[in-house]
Protein backbone atom coordinates (compact mmCIF):
# COMPACT_ATOMS: atom_id res chain seq x y z
CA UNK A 1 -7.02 28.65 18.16
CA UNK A 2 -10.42 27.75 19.48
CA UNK A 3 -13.27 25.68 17.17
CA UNK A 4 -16.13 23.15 17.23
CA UNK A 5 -16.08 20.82 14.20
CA UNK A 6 -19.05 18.29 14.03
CA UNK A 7 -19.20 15.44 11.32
CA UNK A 8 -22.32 13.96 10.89
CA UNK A 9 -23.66 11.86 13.57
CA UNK A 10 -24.39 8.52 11.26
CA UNK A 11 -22.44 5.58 10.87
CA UNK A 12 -20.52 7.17 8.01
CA UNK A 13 -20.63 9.32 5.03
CA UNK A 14 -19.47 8.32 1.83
CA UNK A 15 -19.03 10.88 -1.06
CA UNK A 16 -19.17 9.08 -4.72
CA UNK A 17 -16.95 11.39 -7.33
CA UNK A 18 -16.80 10.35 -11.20
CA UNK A 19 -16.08 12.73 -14.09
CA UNK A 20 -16.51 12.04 -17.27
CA UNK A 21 -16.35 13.95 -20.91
CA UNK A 22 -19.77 15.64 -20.24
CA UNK A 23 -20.79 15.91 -16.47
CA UNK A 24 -19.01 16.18 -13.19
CA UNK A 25 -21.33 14.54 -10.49
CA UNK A 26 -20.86 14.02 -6.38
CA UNK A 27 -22.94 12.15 -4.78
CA UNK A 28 -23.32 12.36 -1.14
CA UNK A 29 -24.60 8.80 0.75
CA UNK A 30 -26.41 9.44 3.26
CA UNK A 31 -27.00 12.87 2.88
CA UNK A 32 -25.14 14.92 5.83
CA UNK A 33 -24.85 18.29 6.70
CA UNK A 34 -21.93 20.26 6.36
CA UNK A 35 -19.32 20.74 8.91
CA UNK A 36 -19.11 23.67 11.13
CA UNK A 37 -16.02 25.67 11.78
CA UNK A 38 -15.84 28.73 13.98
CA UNK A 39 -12.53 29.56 12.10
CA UNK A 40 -11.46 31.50 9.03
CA UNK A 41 -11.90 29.68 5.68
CA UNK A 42 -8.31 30.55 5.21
CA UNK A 43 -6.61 27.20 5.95
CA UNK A 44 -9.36 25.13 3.98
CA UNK A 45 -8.22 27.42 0.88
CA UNK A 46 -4.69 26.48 1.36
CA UNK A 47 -5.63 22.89 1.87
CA UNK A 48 -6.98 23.22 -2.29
CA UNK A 49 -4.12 25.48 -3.61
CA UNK A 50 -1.48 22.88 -2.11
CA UNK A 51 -3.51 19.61 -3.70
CA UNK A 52 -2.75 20.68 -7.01
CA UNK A 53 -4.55 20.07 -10.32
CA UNK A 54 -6.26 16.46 -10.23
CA UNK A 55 -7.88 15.25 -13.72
CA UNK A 56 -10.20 12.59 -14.28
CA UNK A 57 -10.90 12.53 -10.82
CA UNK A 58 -12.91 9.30 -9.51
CA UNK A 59 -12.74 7.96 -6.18
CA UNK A 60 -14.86 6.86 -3.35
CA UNK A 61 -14.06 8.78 0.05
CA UNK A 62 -15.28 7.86 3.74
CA UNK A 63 -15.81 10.60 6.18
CA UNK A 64 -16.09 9.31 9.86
CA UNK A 65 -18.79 10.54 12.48
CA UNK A 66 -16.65 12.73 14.76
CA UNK A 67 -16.82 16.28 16.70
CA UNK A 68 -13.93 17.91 17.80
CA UNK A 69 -13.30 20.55 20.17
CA UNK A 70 -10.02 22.09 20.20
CA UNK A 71 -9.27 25.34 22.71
CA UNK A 72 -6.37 26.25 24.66
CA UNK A 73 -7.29 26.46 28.27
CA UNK A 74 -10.67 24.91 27.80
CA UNK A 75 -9.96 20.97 27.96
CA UNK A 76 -12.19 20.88 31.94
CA UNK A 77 -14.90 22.77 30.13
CA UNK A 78 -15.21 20.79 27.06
CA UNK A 79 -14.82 17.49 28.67
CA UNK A 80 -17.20 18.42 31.12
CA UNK A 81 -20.23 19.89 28.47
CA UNK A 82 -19.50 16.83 26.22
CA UNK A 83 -19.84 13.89 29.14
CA UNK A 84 -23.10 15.33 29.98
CA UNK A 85 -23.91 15.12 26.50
CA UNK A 86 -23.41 11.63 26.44
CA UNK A 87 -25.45 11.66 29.49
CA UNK A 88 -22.64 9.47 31.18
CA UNK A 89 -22.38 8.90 34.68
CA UNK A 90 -20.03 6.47 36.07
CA UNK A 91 -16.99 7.27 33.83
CA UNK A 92 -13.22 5.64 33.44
CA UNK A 93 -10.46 7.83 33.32
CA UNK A 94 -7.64 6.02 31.61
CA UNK A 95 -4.23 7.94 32.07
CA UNK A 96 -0.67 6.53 32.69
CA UNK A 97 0.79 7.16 36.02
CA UNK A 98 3.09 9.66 34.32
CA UNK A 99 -0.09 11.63 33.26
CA UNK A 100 -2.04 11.11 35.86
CA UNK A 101 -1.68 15.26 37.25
CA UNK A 102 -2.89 16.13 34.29
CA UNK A 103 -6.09 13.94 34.09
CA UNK A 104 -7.23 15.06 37.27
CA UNK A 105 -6.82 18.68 36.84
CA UNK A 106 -9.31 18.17 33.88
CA UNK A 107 -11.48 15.58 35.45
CA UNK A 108 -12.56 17.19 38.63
CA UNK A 109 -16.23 18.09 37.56
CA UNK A 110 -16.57 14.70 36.45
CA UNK A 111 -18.50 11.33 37.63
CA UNK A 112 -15.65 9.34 37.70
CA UNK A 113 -16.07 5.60 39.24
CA UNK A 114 -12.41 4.40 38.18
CA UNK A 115 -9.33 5.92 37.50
CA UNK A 116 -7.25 3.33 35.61
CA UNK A 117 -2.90 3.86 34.92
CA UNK A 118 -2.08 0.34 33.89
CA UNK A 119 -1.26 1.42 30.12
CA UNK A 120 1.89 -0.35 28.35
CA UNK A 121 2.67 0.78 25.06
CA UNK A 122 1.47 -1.19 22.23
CA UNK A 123 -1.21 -2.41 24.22
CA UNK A 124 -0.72 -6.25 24.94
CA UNK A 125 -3.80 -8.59 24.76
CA UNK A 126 -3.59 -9.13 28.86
CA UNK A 127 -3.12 -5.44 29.55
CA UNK A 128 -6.61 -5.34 27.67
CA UNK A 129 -8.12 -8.11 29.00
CA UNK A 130 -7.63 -6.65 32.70
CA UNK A 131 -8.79 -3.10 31.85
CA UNK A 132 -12.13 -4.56 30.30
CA UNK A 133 -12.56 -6.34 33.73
CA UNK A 134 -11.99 -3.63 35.59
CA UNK A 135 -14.74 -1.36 33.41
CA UNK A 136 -17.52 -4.58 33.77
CA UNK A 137 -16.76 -4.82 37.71
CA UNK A 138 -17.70 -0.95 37.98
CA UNK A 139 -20.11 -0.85 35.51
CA UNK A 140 -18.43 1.88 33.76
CA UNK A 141 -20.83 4.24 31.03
CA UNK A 142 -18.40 6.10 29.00
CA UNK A 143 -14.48 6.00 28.75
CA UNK A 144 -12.16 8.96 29.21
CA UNK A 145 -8.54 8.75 27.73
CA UNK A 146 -5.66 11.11 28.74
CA UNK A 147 -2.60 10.80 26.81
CA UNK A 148 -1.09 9.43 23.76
CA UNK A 149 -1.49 6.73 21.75
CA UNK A 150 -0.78 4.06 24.30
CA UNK A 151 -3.72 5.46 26.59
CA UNK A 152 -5.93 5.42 23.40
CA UNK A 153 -5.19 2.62 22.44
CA UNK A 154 -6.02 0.87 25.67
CA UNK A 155 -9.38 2.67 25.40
CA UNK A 156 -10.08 1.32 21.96
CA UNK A 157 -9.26 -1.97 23.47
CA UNK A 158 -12.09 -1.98 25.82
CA UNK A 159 -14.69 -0.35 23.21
CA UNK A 160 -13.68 -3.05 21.04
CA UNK A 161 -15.46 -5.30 22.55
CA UNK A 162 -18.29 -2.98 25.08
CA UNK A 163 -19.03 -0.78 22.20
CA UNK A 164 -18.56 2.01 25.52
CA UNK A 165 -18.30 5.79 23.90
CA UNK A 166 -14.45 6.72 24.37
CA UNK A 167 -13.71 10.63 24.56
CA UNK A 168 -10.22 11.39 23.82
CA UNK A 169 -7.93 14.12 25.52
CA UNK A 170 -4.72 13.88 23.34
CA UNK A 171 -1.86 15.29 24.99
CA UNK A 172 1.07 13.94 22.20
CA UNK A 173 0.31 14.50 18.53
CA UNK A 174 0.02 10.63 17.97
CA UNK A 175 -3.42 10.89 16.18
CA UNK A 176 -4.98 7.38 16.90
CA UNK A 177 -7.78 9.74 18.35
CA UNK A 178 -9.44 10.26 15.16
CA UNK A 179 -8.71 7.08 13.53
CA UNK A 180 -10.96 3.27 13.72
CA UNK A 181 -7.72 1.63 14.38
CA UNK A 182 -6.64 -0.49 16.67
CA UNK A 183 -4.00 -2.42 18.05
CA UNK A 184 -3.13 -5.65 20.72
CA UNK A 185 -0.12 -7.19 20.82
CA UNK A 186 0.73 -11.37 21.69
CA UNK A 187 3.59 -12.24 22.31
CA UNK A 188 5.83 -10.84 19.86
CA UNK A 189 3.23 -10.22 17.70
CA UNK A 190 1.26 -7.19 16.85
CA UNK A 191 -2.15 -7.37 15.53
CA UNK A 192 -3.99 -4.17 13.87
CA UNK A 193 -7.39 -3.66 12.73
CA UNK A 194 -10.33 -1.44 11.99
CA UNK A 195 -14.13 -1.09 13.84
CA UNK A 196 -16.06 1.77 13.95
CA UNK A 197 -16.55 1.13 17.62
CA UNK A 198 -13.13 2.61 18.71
CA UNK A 199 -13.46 5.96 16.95
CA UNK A 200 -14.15 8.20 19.96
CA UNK A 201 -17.09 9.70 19.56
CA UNK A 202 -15.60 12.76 20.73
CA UNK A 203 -11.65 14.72 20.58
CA UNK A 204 -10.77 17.07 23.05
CA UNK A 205 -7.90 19.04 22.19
CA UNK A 206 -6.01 21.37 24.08
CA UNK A 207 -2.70 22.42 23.27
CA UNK A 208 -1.77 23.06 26.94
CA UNK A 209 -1.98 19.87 28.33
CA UNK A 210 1.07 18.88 25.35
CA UNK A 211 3.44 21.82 27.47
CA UNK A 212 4.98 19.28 29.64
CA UNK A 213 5.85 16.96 26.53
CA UNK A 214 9.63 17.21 26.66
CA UNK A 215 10.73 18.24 23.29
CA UNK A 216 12.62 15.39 22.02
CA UNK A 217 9.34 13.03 22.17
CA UNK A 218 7.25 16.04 21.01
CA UNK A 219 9.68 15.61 17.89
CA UNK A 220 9.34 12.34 17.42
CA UNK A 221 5.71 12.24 17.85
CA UNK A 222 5.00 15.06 15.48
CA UNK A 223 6.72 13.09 13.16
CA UNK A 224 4.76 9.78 13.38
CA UNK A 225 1.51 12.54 12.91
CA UNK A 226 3.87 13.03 9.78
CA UNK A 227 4.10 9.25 8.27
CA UNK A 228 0.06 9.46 8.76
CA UNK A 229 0.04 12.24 5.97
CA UNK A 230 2.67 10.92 4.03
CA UNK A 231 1.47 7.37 4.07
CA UNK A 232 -1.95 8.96 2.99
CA UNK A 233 -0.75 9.83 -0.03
CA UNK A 234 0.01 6.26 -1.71
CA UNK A 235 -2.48 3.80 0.68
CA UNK A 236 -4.50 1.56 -0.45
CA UNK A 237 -7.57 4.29 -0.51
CA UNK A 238 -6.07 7.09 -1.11
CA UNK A 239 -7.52 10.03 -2.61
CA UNK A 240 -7.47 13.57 -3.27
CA UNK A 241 -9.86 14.60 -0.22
CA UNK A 242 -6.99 12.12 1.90
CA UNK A 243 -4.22 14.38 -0.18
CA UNK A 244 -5.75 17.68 0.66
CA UNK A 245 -5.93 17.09 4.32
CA UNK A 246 -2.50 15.34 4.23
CA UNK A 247 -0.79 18.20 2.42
CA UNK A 248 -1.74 20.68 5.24
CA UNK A 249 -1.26 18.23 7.85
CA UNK A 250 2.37 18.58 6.18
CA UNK A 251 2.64 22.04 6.00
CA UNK A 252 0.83 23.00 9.51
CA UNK A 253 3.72 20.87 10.80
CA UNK A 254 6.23 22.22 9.11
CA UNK A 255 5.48 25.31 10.68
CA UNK A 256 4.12 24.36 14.38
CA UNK A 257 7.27 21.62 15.32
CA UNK A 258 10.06 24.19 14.38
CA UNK A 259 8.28 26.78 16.77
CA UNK A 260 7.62 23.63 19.46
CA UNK A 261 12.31 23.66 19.67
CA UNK A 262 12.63 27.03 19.84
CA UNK A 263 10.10 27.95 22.07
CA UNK A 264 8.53 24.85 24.14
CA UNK A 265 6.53 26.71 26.69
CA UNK A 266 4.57 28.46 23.74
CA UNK A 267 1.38 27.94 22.54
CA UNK A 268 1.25 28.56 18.78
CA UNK A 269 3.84 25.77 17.96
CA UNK A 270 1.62 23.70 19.94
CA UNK A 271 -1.47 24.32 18.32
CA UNK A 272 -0.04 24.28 15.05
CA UNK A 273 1.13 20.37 15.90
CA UNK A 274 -2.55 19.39 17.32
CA UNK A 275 -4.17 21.00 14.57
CA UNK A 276 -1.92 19.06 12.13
CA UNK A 277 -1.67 15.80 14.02
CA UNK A 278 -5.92 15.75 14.00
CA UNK A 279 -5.69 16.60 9.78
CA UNK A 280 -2.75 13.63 9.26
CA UNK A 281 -5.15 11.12 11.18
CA UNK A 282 -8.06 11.78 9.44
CA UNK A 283 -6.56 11.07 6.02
CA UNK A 284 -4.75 8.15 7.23
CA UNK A 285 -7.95 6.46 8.64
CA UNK A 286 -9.62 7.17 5.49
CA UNK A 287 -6.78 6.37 3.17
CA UNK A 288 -5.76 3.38 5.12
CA UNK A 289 -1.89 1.75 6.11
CA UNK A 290 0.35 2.30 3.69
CA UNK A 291 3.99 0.79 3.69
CA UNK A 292 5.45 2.63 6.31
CA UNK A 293 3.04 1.74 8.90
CA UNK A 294 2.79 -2.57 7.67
CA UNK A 295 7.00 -1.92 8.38
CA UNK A 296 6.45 0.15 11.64
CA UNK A 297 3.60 -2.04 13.08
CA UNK A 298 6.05 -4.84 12.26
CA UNK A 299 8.92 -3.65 14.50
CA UNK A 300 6.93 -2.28 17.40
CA UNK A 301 5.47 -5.52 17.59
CA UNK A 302 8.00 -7.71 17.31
CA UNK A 303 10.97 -5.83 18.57
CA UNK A 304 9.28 -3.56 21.13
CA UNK A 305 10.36 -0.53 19.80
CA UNK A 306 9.01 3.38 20.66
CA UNK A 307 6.17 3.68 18.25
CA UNK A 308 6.93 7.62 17.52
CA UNK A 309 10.73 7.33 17.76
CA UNK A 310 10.85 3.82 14.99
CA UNK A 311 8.33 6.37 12.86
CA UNK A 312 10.57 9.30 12.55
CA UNK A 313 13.52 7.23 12.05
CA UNK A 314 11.76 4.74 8.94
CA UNK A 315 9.82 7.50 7.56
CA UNK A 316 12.36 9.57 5.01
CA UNK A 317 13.52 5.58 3.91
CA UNK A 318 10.24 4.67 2.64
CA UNK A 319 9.76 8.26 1.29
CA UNK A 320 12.92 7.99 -0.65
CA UNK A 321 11.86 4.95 -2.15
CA UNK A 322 8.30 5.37 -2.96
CA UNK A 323 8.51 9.32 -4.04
CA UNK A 324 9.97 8.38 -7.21
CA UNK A 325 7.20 5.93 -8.25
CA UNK A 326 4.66 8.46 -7.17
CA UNK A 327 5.55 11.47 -8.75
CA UNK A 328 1.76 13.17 -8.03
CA UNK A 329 1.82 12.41 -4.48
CA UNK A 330 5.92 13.73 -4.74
CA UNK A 331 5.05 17.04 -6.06
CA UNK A 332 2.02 18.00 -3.69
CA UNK A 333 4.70 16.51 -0.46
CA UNK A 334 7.31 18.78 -1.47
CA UNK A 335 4.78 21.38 -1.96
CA UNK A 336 3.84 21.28 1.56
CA UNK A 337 7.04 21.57 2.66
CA UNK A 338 8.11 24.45 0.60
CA UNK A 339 10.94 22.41 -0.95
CA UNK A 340 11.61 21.23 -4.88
CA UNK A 341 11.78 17.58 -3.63
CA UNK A 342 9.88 16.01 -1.10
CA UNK A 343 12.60 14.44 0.50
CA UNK A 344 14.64 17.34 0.52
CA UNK A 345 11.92 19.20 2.34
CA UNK A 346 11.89 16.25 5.10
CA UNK A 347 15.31 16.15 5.68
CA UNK A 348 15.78 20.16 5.96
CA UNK A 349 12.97 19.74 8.81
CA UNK A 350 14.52 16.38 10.23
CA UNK A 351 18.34 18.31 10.59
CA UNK A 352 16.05 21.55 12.32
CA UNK A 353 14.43 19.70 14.66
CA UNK A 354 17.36 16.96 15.58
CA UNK A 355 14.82 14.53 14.95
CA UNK A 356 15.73 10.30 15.58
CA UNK A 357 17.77 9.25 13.07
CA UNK A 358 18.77 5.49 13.21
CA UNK A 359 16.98 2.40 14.54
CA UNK A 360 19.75 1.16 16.30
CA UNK A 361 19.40 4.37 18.97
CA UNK A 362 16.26 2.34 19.72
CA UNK A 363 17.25 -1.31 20.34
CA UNK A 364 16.71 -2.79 17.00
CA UNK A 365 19.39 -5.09 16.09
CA UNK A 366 20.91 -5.13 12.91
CA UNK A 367 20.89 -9.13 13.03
CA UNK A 368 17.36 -8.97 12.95
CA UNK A 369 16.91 -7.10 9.71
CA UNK A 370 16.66 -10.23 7.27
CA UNK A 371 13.84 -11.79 9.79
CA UNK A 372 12.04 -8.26 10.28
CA UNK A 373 11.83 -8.21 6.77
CA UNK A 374 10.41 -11.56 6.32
CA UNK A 375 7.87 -10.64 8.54
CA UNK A 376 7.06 -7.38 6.78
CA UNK A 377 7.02 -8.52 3.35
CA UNK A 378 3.08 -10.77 3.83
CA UNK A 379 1.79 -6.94 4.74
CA UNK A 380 2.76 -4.61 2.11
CA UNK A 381 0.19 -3.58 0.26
CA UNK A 382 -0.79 -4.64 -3.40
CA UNK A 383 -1.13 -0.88 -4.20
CA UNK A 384 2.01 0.44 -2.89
CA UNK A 385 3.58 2.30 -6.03
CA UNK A 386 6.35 0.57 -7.17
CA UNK A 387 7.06 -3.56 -6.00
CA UNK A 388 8.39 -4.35 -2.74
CA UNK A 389 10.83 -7.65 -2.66
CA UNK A 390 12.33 -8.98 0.31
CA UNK A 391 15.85 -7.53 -0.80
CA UNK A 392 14.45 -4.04 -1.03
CA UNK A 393 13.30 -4.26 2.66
CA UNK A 394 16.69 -5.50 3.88
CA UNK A 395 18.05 -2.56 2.20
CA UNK A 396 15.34 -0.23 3.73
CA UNK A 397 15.87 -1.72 7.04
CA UNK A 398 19.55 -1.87 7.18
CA UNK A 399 19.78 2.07 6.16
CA UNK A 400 16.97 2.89 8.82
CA UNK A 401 19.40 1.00 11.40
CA UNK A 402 22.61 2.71 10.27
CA UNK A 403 20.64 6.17 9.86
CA UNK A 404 22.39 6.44 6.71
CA UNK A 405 21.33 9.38 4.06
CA UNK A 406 18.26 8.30 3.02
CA UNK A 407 18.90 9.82 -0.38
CA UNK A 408 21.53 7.77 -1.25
CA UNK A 409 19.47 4.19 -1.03
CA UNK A 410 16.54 5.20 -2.63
């Protein structure tokens, strides 16, 4: 799978639909170009025969100023044309020690000043201080960020506040590439936000560089790229451009993680999950954080838990109990898994992949539940489809920990 796929290079586009009795109209502000995509139209023509029938429609939808470059085999090449087209010179190549072999093999060609490995996961506030020191003392031009979402996130941490370009080499399916999210955490205390100065103004994928992701965390990451389409269904923006992307994030997968078990040292699996991960992150950051992520954000924070392990173990929990208050966003779920009911179809896919099951695998105590869900409760969202009460997030919480059948709590 090889493409170039360029959103406009503004600040944003926003697309204005309303239909009434007599006239359909979309209107495009600013006016932007189309998107370019060396690929067959085939997958864009799934993407509207999953979304189903939508009446009525009206919605406001953002599209964020992006390219992508996704090849095989070509992440030295790409990195290397689009660095130059930045006109950067003294770049920062952020990669954990871990991934460090792999940043260099694709940095080579590259004016690097500063190689940087201090990334922690969930990226606390004097982690970031010390990495936005370290990019003023070498007067660093553009940032370069190997890895998952921890290295990401550490990069958006230093754009945050040097507005330097970021260009993102993912090498889980984590997605926080192609989102304007960000994260620091305090103490036991995780903060989120958006700014359109940590979207990277360029992705880089490559499905090789994911090869030497063992496959239980490939798992568990491709099912946090999951919650982003799933949670993009019901957030507080969602829409049916979000839905569309989300259902064949779903789908792709579907398809790509099974292959990923069977057959790690293959490529198609691979490329399936990248392709996916990039589609579930896009509607998420235009949809925005839905329930599962204001309860995952929570424990990470607090608790220090694995950010992709604590998503694939809350996710079928919060789809069990908002499915049935969303029957729309139900249908086109199960749809993309092939499955009568959504979480039928998650479940099937959870029991082929041996994906995480229970909180308590992770070091979440279940003493903390009533707490955790004190703490959640403040950040659920007004929209979410049916109320959320303090009891209903003990009972959430509690199954998550126990890994318990998550259609018998719904």
């Amino acid at each position: 799978m090889f493409f170039v796929l360029k959103y406009p290079t503004l600040n944003r586009s926003k697309v204005i639909f309303a239909e009434s009795s007599n006239k359909s109209a979309v209107v495009s502000q600013p006016r932007a170009t189309r998107p370019t995509l060396s690929q067959p139209r085939n997958a864009l023509t799934h993407i509207l025969s999953i979304s189903g029938k939508i009446e009525g429609m009206r919605f406001v939808h953002d599209t964020l100023p992006q390219r992508v470059c996704f090849g095989s085999g070509e992440a030295a090449a790409n990195l290397e044309h689009e660095i130059a087209a930045l006109g950067a010179s003294r770049v920062m190549v952020i990669a954990a020690k871990e991934e460090s072999n792999i940043a260099d093999g694709i940095t080579g060609n590259l004016r690097v000043v500063l190689r940087y490995d201090d990334v922690v996961m969930h990226v606390p506030v004097e982690v970031a201080a010390h990495a936005r020191e370290a990019a003023a003392t070498h007067n660093v031009d553009a940032l370069v960020s190997v890895g998952g979402g921890s290295t990401t996130g550490l990069a958006k941490a230093i754009a945050l506040t040097t507005g330097l370009p970021i260009v993102a080499v993912p090498t889980t399916y984590a997605g926080s590439e192609a989102t304007t999210v960000w994260g620091l955490t305090e103490g036991n205390r995780k903060t989120t936000g958006t700014d359109p100065r940590v979207l990277p103004k360029v992705i880089v994928y490559d499905a090789t560089l994911t090869l030497s992701l063992p496959v239980p965390m490939s798992v568990a990451s491709g099912l946090n790229a999951l919650a982003h389409s799933v949670d993009a269904m019901w957030a507080p923006r969602a829409d049916p451009i979000n839905a569309a992307f989300a259902a064949e994030g779903i789908r792709a997968l579907t398809e790509g993680l099974p292959k990923v078990v069977t057959d790690p040292s293959g490529i198609d699996g691979r490329e399936h999950a990248l392709y996916a991960a990039y589609l579930s992150a896009v509607a998420f950051a235009s949809a925005g954080s839905g329930l599962h992520h204001k309860i995952c954000h929570v424990l990470g924070g607090a608790y220090n838990l694995p950010h992709a392990q604590t998503h694939a173990a809350v996710l079928p929990y919060v789809l069990a109990f908002n499915g049935p208050a969303a029957p729309d966003a139900e249908h086109r779920i199960a749809a993309a898994f092939g499955s009568n009911r959504a979480i039928d179809g998650l479940e099937d896919l959870r029991r082929e992949l041996d994906a995480p099951r229970a909180l308590r695998d992770y070091g979440f105590a279940e003493d903390a539940i009533p707490e955790a869900a004190e703490a959640i409760l403040p950040a659920v969202p007004p929209s979410n489809p049916r109320p959320v009460t303090a009891e209903d997030l003990r009972r959430l919480l509690r199954a998550a920990w126990s890994g318990t059948d998550p259609r018998e709590v719904s």
